[in-house]
N, C-alpha and C. Protein backbone atom coordinates (compact mmCIF):
# COMPACT_ATOMS: atom_id res chain seq x y z
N UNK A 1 8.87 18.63 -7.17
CA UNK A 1 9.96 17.69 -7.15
C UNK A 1 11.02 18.15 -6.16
N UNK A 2 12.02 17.18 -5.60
CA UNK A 2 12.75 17.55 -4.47
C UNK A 2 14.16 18.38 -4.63
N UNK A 3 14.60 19.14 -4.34
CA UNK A 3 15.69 19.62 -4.91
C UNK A 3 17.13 18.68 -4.41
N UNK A 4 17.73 18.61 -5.56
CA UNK A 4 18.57 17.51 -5.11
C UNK A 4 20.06 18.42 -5.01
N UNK A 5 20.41 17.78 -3.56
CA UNK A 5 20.95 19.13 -2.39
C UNK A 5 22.53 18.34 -2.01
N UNK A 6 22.36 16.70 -2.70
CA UNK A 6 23.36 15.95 -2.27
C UNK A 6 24.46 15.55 -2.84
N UNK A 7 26.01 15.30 -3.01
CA UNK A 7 26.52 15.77 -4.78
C UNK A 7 27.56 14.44 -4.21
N UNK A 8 28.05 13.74 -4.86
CA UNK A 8 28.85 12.85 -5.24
C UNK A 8 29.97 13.58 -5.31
N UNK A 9 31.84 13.58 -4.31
CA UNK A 9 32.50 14.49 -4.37
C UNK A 9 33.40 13.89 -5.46
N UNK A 10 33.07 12.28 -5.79
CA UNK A 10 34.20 11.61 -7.13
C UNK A 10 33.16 11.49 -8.31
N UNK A 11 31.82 11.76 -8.71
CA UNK A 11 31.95 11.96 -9.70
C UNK A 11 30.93 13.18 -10.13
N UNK A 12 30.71 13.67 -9.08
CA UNK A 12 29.15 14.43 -8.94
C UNK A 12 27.97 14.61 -9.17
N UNK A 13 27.58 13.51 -9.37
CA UNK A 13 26.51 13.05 -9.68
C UNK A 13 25.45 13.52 -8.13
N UNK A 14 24.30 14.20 -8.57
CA UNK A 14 23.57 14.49 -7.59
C UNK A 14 22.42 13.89 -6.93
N UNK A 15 21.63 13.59 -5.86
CA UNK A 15 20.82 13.05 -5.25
C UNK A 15 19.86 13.86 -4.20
N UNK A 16 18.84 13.51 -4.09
CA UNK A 16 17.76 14.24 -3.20
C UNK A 16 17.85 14.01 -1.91
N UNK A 17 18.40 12.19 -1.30
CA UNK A 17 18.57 11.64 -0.12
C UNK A 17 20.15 11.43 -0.02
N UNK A 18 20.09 11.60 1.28
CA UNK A 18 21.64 11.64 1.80
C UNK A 18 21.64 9.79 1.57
N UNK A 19 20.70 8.99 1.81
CA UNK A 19 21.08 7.67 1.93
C UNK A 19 21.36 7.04 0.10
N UNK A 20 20.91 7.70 -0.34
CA UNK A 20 20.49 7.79 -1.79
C UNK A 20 21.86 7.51 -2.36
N UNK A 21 22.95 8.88 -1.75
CA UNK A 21 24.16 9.05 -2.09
C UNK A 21 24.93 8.10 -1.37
N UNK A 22 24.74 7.43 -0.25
CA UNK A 22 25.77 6.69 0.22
C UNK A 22 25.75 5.62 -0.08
N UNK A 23 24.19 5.10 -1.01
CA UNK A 23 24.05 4.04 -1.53
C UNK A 23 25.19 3.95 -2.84
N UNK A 24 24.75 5.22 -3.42
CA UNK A 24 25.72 5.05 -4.88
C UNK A 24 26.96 5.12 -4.44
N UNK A 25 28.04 5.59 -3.38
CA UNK A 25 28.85 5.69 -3.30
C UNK A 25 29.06 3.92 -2.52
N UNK A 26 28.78 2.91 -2.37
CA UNK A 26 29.32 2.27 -1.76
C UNK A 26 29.00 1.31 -2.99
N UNK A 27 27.98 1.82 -3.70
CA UNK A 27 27.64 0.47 -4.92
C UNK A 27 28.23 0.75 -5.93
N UNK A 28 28.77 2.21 -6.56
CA UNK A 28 29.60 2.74 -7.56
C UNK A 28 31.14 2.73 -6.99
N UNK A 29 31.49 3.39 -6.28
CA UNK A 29 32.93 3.83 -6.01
C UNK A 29 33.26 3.15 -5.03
N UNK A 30 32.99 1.87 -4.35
CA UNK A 30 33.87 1.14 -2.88
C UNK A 30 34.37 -0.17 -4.06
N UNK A 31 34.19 -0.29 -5.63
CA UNK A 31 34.60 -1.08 -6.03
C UNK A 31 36.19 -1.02 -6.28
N UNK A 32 36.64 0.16 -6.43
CA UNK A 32 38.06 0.43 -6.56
C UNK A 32 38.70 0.80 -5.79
N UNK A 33 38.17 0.63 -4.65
CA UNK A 33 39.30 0.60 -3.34
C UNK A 33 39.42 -0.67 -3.24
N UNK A 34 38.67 -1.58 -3.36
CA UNK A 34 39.02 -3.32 -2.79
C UNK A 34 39.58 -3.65 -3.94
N UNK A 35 39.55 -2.87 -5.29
CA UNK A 35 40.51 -3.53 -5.97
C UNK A 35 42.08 -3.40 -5.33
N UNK A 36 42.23 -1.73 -4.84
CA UNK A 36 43.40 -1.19 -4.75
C UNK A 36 44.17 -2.08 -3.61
N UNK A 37 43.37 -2.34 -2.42
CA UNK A 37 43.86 -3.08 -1.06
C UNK A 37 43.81 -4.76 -1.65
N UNK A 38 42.86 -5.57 -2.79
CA UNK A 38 43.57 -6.52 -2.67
C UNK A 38 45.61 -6.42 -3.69
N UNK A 39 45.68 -5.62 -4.19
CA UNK A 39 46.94 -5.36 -5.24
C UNK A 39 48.26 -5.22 -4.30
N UNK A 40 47.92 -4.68 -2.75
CA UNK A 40 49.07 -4.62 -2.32
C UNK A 40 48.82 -5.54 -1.38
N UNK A 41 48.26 -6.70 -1.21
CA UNK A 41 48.17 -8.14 -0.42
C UNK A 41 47.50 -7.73 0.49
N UNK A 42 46.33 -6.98 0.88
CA UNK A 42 45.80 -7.18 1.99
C UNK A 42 44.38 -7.88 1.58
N UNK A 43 43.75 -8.24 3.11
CA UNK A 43 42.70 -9.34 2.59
C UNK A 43 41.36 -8.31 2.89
N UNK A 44 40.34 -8.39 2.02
CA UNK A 44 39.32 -7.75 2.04
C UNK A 44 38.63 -7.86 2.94
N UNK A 45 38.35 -6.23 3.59
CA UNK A 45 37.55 -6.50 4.47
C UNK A 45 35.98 -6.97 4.54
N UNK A 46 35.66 -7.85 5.47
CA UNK A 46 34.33 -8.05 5.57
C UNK A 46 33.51 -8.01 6.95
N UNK A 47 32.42 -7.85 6.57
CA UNK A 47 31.45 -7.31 7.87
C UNK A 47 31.31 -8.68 7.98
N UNK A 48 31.21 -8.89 9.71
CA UNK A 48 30.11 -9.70 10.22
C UNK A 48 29.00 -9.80 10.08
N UNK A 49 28.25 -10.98 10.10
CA UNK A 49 26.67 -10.76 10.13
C UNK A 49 26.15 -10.90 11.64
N UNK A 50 25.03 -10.32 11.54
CA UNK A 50 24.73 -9.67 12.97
C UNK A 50 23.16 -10.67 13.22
N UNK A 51 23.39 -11.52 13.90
CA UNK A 51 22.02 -12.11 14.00
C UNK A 51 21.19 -11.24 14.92
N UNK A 52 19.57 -11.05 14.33
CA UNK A 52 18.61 -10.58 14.31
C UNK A 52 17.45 -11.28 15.52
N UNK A 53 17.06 -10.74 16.27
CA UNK A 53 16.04 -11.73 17.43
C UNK A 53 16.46 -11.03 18.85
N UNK A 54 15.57 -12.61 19.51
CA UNK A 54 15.86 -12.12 20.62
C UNK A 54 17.12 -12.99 21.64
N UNK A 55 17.33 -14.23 20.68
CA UNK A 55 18.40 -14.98 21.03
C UNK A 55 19.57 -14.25 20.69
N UNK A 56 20.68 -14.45 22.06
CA UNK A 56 22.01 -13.68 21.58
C UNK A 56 22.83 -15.11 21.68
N UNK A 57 23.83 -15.25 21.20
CA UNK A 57 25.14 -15.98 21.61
C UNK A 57 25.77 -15.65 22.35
N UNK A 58 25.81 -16.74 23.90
CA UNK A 58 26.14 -16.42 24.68
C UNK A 58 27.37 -17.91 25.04
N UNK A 59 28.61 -17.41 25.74
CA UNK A 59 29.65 -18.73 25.69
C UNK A 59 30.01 -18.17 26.98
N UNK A 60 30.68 -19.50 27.25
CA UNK A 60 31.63 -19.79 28.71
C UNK A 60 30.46 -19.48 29.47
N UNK A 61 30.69 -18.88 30.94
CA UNK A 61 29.99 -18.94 32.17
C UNK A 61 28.73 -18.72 31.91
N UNK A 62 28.77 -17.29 31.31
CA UNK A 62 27.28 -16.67 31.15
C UNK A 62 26.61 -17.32 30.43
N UNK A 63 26.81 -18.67 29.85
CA UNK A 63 25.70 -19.11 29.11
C UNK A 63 25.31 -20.25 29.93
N UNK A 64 26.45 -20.71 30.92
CA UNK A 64 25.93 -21.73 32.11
C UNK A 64 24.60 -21.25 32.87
N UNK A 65 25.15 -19.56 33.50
CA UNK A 65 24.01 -18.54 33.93
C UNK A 65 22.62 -18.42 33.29
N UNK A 66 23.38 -18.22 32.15
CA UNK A 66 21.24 -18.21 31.76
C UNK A 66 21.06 -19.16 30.81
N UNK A 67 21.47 -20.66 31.17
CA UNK A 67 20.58 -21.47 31.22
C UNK A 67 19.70 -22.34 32.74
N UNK A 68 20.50 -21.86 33.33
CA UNK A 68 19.95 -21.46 34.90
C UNK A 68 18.92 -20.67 34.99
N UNK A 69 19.05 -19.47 34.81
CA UNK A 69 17.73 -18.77 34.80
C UNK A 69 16.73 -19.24 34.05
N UNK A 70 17.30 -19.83 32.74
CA UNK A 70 16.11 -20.03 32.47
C UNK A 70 15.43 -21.21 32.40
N UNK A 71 15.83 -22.28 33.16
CA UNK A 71 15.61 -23.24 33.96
C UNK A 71 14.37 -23.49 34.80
N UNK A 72 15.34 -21.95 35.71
CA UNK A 72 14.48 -21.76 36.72
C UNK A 72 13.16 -21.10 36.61
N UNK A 73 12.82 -20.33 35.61
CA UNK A 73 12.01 -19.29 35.09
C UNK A 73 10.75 -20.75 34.54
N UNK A 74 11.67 -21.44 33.92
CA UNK A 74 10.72 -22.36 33.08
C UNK A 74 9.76 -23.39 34.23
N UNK A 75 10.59 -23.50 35.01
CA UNK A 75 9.82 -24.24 36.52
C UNK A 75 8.57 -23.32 36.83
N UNK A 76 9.02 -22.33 37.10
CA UNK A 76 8.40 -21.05 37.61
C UNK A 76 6.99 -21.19 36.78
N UNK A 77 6.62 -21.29 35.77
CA UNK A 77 5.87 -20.82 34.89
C UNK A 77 4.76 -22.19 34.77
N UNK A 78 6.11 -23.31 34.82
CA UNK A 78 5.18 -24.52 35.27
C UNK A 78 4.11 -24.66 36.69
N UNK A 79 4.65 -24.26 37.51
CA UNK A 79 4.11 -24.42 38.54
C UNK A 79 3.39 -23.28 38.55
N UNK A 80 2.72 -22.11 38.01
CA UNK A 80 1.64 -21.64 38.02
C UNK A 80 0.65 -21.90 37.40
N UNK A 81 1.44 -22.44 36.00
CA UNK A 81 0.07 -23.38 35.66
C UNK A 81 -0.62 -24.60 35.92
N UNK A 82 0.22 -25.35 36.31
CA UNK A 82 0.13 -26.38 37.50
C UNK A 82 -1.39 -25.71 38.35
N UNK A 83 -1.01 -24.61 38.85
CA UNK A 83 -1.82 -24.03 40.00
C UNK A 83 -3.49 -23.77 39.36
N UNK A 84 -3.26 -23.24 38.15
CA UNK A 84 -4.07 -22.30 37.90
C UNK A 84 -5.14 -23.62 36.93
N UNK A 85 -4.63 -24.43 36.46
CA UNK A 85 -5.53 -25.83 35.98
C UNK A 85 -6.09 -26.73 37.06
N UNK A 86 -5.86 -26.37 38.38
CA UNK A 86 -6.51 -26.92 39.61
C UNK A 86 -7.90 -26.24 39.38
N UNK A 87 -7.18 -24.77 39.70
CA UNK A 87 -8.63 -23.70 39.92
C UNK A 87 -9.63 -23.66 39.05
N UNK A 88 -9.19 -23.78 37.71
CA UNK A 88 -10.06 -23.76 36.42
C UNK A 88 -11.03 -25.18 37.12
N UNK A 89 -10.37 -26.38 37.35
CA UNK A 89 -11.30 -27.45 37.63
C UNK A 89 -11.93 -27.45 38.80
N UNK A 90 -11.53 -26.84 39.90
CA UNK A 90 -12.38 -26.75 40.93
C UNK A 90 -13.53 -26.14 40.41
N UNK A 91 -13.49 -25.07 39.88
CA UNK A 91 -14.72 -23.61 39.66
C UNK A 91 -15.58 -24.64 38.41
N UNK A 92 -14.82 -25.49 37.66
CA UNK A 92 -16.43 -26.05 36.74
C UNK A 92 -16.85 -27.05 37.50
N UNK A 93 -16.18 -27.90 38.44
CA UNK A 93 -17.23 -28.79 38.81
C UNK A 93 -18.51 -27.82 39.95
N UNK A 94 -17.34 -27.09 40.76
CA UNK A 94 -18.52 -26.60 41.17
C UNK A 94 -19.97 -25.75 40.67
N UNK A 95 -19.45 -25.29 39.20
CA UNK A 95 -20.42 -24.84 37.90
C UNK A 95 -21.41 -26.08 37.76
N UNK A 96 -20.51 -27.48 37.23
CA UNK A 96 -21.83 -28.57 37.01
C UNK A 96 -22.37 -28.65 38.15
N UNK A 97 -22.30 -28.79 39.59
CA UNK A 97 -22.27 -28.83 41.17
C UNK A 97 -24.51 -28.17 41.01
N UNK A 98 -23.99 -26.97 40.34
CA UNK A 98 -25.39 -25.98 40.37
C UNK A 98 -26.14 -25.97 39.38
N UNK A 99 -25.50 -26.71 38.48
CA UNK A 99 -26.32 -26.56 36.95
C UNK A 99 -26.37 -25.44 36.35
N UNK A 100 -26.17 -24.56 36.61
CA UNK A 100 -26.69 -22.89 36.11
C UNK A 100 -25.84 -23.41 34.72
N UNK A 101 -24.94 -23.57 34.27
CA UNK A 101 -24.16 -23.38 33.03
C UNK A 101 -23.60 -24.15 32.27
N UNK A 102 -23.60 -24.19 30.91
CA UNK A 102 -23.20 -25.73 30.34
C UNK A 102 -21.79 -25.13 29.47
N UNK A 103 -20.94 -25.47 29.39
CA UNK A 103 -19.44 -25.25 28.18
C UNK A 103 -20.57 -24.75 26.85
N UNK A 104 -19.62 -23.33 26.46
CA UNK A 104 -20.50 -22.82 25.14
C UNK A 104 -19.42 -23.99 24.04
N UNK A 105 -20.29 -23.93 23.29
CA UNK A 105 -20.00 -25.19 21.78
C UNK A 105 -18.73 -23.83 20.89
N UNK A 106 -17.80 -23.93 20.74
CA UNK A 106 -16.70 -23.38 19.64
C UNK A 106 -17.41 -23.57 18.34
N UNK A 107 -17.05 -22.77 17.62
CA UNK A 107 -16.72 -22.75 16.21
C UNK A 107 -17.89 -22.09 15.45
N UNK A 108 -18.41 -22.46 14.91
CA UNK A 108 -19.40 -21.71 13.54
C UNK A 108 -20.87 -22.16 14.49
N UNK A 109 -22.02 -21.26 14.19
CA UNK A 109 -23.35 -21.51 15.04
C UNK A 109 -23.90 -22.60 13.77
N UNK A 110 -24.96 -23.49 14.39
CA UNK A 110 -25.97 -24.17 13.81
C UNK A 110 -26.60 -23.35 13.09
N UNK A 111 -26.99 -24.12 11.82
CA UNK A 111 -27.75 -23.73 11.13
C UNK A 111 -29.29 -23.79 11.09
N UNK A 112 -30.21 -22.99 11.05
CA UNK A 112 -31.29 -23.03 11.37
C UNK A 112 -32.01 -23.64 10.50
């Protein structure tokens, strides 16, 4: 078993993980400080929430900017595939052109 190395300095209560203890200290003892700060009128503090991804919030110019880029990026991406659905159709007709090869059938094989 782990030796528990971590001590609570308001009530001492001990723990094995340092996160262990900062858990109890913010879920046991951060209740009587927000009592204490709302008693002399101040307003409780609160965290922001922090959105998660790969979208950020972006305002004013820089969001003019990269919706530009990504505008332009999105063109970009069109027009290679644009390109590249030519080539795919050139190369099968010239496939039916020789016969050598027919489109393999998707999904589950026939049953025998």
């Amino acid at each position: 078993m782990a030796e528990k190395k971590f001590q609570c300095s308001t009530c001492g209560r001990k723990f094995s993980m340092a996160a262990h203890l900062a858990r109890h200290r913010s879920a046991t003892h951060a209740r009587g400080r927000v009592k204490a700060a709302r008693k002399k009128g101040r307003k409780r503090a609160t965290r922001r929430k922090v959105r998660r991804g790969t979208a950020r919030a972006v305002t004013g110019a820089s969001a003019a900017s990269a919706r530009r880029e990504l505008r332009a990026y999105h063109r970009q991406l069109c027009s290679r595939r644009d390109q590249l659905d030519a080539e795919i159709a050139n190369i099968e007709s010239v496939l039916q052109t020789l016969g050598g090869t027919r489109r393999r059938r998707r999904g589950r094989p026939r049953r025998r």
